[in-house]
Protein backbone atom coordinates (compact mmCIF):
# COMPACT_ATOMS: atom_id res chain seq x y z
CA UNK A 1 150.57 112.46 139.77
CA UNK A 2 150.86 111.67 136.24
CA UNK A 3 147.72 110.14 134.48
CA UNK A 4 147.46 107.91 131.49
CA UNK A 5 146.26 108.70 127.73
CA UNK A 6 142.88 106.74 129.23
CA UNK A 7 142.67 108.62 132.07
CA UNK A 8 142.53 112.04 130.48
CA UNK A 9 140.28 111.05 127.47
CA UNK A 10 137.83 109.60 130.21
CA UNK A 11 137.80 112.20 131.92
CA UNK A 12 137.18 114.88 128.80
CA UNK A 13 134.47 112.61 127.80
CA UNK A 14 132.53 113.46 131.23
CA UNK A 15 133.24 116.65 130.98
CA UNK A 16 131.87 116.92 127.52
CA UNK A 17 129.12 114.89 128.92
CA UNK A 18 128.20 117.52 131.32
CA UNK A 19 127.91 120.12 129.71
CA UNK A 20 125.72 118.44 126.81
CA UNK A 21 123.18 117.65 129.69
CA UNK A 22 123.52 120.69 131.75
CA UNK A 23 122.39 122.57 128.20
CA UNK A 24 119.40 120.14 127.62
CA UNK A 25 118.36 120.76 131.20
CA UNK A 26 118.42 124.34 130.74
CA UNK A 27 116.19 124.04 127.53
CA UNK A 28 113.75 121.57 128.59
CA UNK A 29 113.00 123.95 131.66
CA UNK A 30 112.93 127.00 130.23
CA UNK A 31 110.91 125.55 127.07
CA UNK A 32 108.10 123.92 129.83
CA UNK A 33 107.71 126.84 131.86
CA UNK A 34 107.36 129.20 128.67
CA UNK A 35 104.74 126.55 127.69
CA UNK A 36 103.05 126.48 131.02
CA UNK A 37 103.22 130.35 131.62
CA UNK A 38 101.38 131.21 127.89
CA UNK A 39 98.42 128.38 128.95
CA UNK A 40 99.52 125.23 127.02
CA UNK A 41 100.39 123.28 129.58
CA UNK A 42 97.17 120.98 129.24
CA UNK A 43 97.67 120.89 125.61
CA UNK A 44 101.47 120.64 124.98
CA UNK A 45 103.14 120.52 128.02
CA UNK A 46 101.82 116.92 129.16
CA UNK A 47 101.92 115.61 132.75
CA UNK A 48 104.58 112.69 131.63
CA UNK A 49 106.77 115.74 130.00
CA UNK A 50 106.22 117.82 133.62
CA UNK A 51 107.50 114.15 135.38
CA UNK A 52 110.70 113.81 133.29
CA UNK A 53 111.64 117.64 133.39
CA UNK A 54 110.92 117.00 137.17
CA UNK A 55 112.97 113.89 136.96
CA UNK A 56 116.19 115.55 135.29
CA UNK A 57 116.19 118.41 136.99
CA UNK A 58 116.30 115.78 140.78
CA UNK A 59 119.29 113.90 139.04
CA UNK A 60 120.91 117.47 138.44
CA UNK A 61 120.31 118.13 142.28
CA UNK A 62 121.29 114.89 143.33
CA UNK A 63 124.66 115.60 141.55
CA UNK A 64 124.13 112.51 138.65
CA UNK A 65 125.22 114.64 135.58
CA UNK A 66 128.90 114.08 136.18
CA UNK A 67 131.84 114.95 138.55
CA UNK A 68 135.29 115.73 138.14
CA UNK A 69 137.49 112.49 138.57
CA UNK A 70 136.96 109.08 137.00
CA UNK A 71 136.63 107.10 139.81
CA UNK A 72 133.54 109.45 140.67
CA UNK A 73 132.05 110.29 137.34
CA UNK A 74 128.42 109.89 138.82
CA UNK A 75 127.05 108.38 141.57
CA UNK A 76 126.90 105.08 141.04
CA UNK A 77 123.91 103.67 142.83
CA UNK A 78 121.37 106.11 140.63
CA UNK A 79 121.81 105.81 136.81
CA UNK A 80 123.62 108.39 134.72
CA UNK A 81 121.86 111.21 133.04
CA UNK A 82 123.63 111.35 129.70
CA UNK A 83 121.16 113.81 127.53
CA UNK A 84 117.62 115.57 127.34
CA UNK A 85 115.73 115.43 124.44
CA UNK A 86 114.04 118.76 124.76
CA UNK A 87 112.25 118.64 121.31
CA UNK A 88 109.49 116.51 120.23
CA UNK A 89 109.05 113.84 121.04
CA UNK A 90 110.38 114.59 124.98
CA UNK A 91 113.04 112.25 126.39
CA UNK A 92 115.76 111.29 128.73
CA UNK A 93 119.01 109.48 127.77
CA UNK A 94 120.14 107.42 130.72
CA UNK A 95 122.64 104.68 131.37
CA UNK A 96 120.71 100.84 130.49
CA UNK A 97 121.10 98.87 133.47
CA UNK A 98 120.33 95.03 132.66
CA UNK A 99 120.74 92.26 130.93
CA UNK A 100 120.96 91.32 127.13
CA UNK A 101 119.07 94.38 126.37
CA UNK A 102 116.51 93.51 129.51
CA UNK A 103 116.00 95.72 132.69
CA UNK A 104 115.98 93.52 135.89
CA UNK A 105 114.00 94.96 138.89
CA UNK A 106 113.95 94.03 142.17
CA UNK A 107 110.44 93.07 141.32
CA UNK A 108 111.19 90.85 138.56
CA UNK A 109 113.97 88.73 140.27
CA UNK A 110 111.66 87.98 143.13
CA UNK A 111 108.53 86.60 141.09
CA UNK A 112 110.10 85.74 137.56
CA UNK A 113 111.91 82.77 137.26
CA UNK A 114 112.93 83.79 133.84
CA UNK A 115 114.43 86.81 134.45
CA UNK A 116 116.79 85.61 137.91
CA UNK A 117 117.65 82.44 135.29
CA UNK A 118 118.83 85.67 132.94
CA UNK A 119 120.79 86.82 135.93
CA UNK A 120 122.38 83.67 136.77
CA UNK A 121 120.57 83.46 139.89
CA UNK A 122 121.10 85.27 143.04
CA UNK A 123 123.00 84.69 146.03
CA UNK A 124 121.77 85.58 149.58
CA UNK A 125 125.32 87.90 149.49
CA UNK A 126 124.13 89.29 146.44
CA UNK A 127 120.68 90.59 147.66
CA UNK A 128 121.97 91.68 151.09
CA UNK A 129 124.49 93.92 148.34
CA UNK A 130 121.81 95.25 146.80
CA UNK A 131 119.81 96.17 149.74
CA UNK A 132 123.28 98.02 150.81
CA UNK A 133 123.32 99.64 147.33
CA UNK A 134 119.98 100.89 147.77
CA UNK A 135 120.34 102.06 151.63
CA UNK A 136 123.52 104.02 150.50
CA UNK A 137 122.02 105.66 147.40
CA UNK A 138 118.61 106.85 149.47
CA UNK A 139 121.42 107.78 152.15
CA UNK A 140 123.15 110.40 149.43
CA UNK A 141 119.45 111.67 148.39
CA UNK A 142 118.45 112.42 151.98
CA UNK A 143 121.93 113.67 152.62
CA UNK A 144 121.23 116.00 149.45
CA UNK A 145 117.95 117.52 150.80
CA UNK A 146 115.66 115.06 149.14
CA UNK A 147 113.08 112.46 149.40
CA UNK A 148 112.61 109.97 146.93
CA UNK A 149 108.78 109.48 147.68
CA UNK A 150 108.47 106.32 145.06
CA UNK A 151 110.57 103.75 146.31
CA UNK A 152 109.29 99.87 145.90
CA UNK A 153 110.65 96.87 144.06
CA UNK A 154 109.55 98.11 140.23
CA UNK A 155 111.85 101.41 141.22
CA UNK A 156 115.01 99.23 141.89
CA UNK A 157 116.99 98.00 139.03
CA UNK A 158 119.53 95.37 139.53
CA UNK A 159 122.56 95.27 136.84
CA UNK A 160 124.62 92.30 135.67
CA UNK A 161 126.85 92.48 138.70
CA UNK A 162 124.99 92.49 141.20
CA UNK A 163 124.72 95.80 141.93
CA UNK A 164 121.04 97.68 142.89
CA UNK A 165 119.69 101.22 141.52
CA UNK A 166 117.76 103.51 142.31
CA UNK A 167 115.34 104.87 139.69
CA UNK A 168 112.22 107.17 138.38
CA UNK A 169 112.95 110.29 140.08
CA UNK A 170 109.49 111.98 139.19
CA UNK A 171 108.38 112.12 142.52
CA UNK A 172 111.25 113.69 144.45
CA UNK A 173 110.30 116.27 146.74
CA UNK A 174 112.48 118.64 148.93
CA UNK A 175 113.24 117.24 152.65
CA UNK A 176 112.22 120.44 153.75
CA UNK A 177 108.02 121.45 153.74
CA UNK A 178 107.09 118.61 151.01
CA UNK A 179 104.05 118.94 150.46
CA UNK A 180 101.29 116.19 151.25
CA UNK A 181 99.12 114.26 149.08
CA UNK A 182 95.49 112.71 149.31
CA UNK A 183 95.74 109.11 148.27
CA UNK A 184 92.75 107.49 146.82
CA UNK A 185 93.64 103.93 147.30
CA UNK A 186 95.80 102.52 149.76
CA UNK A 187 99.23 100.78 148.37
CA UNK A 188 101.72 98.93 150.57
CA UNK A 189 104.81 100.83 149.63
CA UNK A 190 103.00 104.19 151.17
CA UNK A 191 104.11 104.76 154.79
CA UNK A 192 100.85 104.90 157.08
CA UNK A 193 101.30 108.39 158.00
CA UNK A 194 101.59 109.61 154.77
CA UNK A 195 98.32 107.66 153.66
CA UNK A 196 96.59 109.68 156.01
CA UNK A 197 97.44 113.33 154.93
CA UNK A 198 100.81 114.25 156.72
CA UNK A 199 103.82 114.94 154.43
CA UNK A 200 106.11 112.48 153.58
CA UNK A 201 109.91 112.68 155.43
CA UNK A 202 112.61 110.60 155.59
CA UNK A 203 111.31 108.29 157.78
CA UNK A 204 108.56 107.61 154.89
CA UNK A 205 111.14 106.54 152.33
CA UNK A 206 112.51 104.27 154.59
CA UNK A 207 109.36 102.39 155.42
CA UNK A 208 109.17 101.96 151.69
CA UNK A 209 112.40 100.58 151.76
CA UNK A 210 111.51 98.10 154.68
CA UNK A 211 108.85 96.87 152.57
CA UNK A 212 111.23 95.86 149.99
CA UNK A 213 113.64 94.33 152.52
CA UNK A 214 110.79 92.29 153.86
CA UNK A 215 109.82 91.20 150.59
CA UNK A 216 113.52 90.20 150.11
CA UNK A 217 113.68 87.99 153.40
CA UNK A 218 110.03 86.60 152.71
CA UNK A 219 111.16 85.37 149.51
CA UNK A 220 114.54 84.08 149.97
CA UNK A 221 113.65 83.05 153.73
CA UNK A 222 116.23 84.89 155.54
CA UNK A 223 115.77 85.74 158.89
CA UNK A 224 118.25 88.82 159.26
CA UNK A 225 116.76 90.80 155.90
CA UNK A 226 113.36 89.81 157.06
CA UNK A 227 113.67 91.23 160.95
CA UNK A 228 115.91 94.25 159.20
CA UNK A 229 112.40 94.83 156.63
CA UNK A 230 110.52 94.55 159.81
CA UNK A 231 112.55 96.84 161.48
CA UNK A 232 112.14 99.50 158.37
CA UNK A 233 108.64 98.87 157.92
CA UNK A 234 107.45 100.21 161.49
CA UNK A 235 104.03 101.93 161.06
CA UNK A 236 105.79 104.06 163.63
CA UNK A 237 107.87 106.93 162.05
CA UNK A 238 110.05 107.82 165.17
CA UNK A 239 111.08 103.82 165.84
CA UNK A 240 111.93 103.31 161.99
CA UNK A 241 115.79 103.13 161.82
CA UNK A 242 117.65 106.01 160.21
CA UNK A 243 119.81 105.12 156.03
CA UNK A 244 122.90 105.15 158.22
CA UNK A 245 121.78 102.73 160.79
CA UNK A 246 120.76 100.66 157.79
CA UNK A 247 124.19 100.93 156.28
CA UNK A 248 125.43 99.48 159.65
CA UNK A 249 123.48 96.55 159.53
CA UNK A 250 124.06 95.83 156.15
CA UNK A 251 127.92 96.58 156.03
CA UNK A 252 129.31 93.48 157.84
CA UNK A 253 127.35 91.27 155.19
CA UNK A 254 129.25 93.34 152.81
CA UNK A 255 132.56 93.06 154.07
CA UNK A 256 132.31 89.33 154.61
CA UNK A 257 131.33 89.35 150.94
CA UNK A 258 134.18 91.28 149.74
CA UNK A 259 137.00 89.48 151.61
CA UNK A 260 137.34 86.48 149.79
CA UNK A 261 137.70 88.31 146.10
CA UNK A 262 140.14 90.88 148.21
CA UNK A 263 142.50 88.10 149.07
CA UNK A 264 141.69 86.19 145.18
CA UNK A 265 143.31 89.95 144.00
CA UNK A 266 146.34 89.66 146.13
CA UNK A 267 147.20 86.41 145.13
């Protein structure tokens, strides 16, 4: 298969990419454990820099840094890790996703009218997709042996087409023995079990999705997110429905979606 001049310069670029942040990474870890291991952690080696090492080195996991073809560069439902700052003053370097140099959350677009006028408003199509985006992007982090343990509608950025992401990856935890937290105040996005001392699990994240579904439906009254948010939300862990049984529900909303521009491309 022969590829154009594009093609291979792309694909260099993420390569180049790659490397760049797989050599931060390395730094900013080894520099924060050094720090941590000689007793400066409280004094130089802040929790916010402990949250963004935590939060490059999930993205790195999650397999965000870059892949091999163009079509695949990263994953596109979390946003790209392009560089770690690991001097003074600490920092990530991600992809902006937004609007004339504004973020749009989930949050924003379903309590500012400013912000969905910045959009150019939302259809229902358009927030079923992003529910779909966000089902199949905490899909691949589950699939990857993760839980994202901070989902709710600050966490989900929505870009100028449409399209949702995941973000703030501080939090992640392994799948397997995560260890459980003592909450001091209750907040809705915080699965029930989890509240009261167990671990969190898949089953968690997705009754913090289900919260944002249901916030969806609520707000645009439909009937379909809303029952789906209900569904999701269950304070019962073993009756919640599983990413991929999300994707199901959500897919033929999708397609339907999709067919009209398919046939606008053909003709």
């Amino acid at each position: 298969m022969v590829h154009s001049v594009e093609y291979r310069r792309k694909l260099r670029n993420s390569r180049k990419k790659r490397k760049r942040a797989e050599r931060s990474i390395a730094r900013f870890k080894v520099k924060g454990e050094a720090e941590a291991s000689t007793g400066m952690q409280q004094q130089k080696w802040s929790q916010m820099n402990w949250k963004m090492l935590h939060h490059a080195l999930a993205l790195e996991a999650l397999g965000n840094v870059a892949h091999g073809t163009t079509h695949d560069l990263v994953y596109m439902l979390l946003r790209k890790l392009y560089q770690i700052n690991a001097r003074k003053p600490y920092s990530l370097f991600m992809e902006f996703v937004g609007k004339d140099l504004q973020s749009l959350t989930v949050h924003k677009l379903l309590y500012d009218n400013q912000s969905m006028k910045l959009i150019g408003g939302m259809s229902v199509l358009d927030w079923f997709r992003v529910c779909y985006d966000i089902a199949d992007a905490l899909h691949h982090i589950h699939e990857k042996g993760y839980l994202h343990c901070d989902i709710k509608t600050n966490n989900v950025l929505v870009s100028h087409k449409k399209s949702g992401y995941l973000i703030d990856f501080g939090k992640v935890k392994p799948t397997a023995n995560p260890p459980a937290k003592k909450y001091a105040k209750a907040n809705n996005y915080i699965a029930p079990e989890v509240l009261t001392g167990k671990p969190p699990s898949p089953a968690s994240d997705v009754y913090s999705f289900g919260i944002i579904i249901k916030a969806i439906g609520e707000t645009i009254e439909d009937s379909t997110l809303l029952e789906l948010g209900k569904q999701a939300s269950s304070e019962m862990p073993t009756q919640k429905p599983s990413t991929l049984q999300l994707l199901s529900a959500l897919n033929p909303y999708i397609q339907a979606a999709s067919a009209p521009n398919m046939i606008q491309e053909k003709l």
